[in-house]
C-alpha atoms as a PDB file:
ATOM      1  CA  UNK A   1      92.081  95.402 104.565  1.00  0.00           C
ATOM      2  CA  UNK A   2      93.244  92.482 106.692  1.00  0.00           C
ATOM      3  CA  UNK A   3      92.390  91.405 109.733  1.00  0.00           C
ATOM      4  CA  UNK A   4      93.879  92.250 112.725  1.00  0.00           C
ATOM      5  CA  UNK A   5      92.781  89.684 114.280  1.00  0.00           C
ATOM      6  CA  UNK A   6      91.785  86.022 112.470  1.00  0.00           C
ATOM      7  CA  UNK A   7      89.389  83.206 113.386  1.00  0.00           C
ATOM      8  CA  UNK A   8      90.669  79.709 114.135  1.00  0.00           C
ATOM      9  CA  UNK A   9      87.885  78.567 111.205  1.00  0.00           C
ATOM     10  CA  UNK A  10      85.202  79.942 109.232  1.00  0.00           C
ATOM     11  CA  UNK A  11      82.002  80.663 111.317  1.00  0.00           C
ATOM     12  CA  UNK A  12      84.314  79.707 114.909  1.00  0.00           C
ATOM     13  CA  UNK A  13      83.083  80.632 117.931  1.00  0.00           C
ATOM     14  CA  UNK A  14      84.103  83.792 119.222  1.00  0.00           C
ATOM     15  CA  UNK A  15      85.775  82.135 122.668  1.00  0.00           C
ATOM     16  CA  UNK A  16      88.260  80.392 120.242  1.00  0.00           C
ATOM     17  CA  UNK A  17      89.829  83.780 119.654  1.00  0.00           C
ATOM     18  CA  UNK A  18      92.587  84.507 120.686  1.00  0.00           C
ATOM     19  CA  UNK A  19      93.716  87.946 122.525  1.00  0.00           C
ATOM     20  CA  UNK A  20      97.309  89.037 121.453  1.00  0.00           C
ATOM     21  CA  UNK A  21      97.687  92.045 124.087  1.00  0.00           C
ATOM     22  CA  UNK A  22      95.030  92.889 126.838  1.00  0.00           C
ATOM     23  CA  UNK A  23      92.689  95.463 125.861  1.00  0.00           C
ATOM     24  CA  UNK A  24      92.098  98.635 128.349  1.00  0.00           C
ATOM     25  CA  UNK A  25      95.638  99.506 128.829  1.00  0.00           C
ATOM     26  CA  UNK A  26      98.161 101.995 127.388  1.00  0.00           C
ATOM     27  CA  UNK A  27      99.633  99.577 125.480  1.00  0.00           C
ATOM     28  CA  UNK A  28      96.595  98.317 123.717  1.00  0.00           C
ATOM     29  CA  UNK A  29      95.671 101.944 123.089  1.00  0.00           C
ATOM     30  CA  UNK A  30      98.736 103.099 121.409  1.00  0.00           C
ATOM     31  CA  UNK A  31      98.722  99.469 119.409  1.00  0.00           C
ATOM     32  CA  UNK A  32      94.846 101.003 118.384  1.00  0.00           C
ATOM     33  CA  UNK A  33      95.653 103.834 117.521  1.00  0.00           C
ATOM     34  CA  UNK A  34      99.247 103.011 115.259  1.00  0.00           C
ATOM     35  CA  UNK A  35      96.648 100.240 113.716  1.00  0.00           C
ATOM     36  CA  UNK A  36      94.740 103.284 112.580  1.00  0.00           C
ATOM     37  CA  UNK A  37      97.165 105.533 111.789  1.00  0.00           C
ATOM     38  CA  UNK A  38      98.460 102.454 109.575  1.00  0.00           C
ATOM     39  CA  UNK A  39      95.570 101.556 107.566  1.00  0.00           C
ATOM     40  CA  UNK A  40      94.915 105.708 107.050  1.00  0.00           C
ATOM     41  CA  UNK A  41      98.298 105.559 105.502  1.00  0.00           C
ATOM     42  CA  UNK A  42      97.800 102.666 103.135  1.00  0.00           C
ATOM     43  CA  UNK A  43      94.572 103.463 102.247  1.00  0.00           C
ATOM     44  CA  UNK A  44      95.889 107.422 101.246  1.00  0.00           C
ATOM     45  CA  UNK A  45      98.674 106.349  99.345  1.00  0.00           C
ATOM     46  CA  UNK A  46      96.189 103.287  97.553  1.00  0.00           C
ATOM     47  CA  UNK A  47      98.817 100.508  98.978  1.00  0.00           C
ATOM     48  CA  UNK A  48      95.655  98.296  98.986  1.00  0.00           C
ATOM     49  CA  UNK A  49      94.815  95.327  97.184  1.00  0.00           C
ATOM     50  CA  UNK A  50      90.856  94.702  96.343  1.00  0.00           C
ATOM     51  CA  UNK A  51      90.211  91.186  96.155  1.00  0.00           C
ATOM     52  CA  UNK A  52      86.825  91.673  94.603  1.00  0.00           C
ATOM     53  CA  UNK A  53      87.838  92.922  91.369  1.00  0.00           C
ATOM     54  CA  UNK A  54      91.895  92.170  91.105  1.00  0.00           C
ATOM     55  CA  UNK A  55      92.966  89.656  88.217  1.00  0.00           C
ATOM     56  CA  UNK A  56      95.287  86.689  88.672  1.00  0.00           C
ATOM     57  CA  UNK A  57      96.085  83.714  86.718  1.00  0.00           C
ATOM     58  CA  UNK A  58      96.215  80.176  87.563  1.00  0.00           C
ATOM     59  CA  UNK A  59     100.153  78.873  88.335  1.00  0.00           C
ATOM     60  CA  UNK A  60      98.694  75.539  87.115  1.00  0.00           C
ATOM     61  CA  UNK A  61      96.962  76.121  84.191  1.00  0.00           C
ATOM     62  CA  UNK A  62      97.585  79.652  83.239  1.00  0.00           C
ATOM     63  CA  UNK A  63      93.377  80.670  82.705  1.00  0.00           C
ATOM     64  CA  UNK A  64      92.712  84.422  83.664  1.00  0.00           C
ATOM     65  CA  UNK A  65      90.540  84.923  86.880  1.00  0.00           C
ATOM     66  CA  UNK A  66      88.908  88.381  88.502  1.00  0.00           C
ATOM     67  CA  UNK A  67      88.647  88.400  91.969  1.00  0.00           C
ATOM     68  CA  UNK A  68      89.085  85.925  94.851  1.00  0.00           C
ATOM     69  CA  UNK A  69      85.482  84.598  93.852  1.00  0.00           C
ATOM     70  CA  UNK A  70      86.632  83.798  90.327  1.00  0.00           C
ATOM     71  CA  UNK A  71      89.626  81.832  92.055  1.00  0.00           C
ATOM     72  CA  UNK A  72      87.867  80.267  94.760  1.00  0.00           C
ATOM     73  CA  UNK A  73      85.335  78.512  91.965  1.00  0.00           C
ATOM     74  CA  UNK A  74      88.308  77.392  89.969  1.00  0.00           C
ATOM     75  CA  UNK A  75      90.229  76.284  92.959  1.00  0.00           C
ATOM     76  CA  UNK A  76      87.289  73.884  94.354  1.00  0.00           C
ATOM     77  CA  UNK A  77      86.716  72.907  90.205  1.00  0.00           C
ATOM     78  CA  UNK A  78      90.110  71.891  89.426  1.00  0.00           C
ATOM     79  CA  UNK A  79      92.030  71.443  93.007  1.00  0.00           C
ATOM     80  CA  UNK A  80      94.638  74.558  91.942  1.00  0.00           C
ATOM     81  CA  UNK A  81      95.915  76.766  94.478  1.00  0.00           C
ATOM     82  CA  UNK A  82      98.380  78.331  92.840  1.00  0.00           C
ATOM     83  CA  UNK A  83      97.539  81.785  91.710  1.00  0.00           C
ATOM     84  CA  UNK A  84      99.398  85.043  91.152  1.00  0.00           C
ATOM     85  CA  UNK A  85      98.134  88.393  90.558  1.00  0.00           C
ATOM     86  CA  UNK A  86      98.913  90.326  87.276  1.00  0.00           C
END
């Protein structure tokens, strides 16, 4: 699933992050809970993507990849960041 919340760089520290709505509240608890009731939803009707095992293909160079590994190596091998899934 995606975050919900994102970090301003790989391995920041947690007092970079930044607090959309207060936590504590109603508000925040009814944003909680629809967040839940959300990703139940997506996850019963399979309206998830898994990144481990999905297969794209370069926009570049066309190659076949599995997974955001697969792309990740090819992106730092050959500078592509162009990929779409099939």
């Amino acid at each position: 699933y995606d975050a919900l919340a994102l970090a301003a760089f790989v391995d920041a520290p947690e007092e970079l992050d930044v607090t959309i709505h207060e936590l504590g509240n109603a508000q925040a608890s009814e944003v909680e809970r629809g967040a839940a009731r959300l990703v139940e939803a997506c996850h019963q009707a399979r309206a998830f993507t898994d990144t481990a095992n999905f297969t794209l293909r370069c926009g570049v160079c066309l190659v076949g990849l599995k997974g955001e590994k697969e792309a990740l190596v090819h992106a730092k091998a050959t500078g592509h960041q162009n990929f779409q899934e099939y």
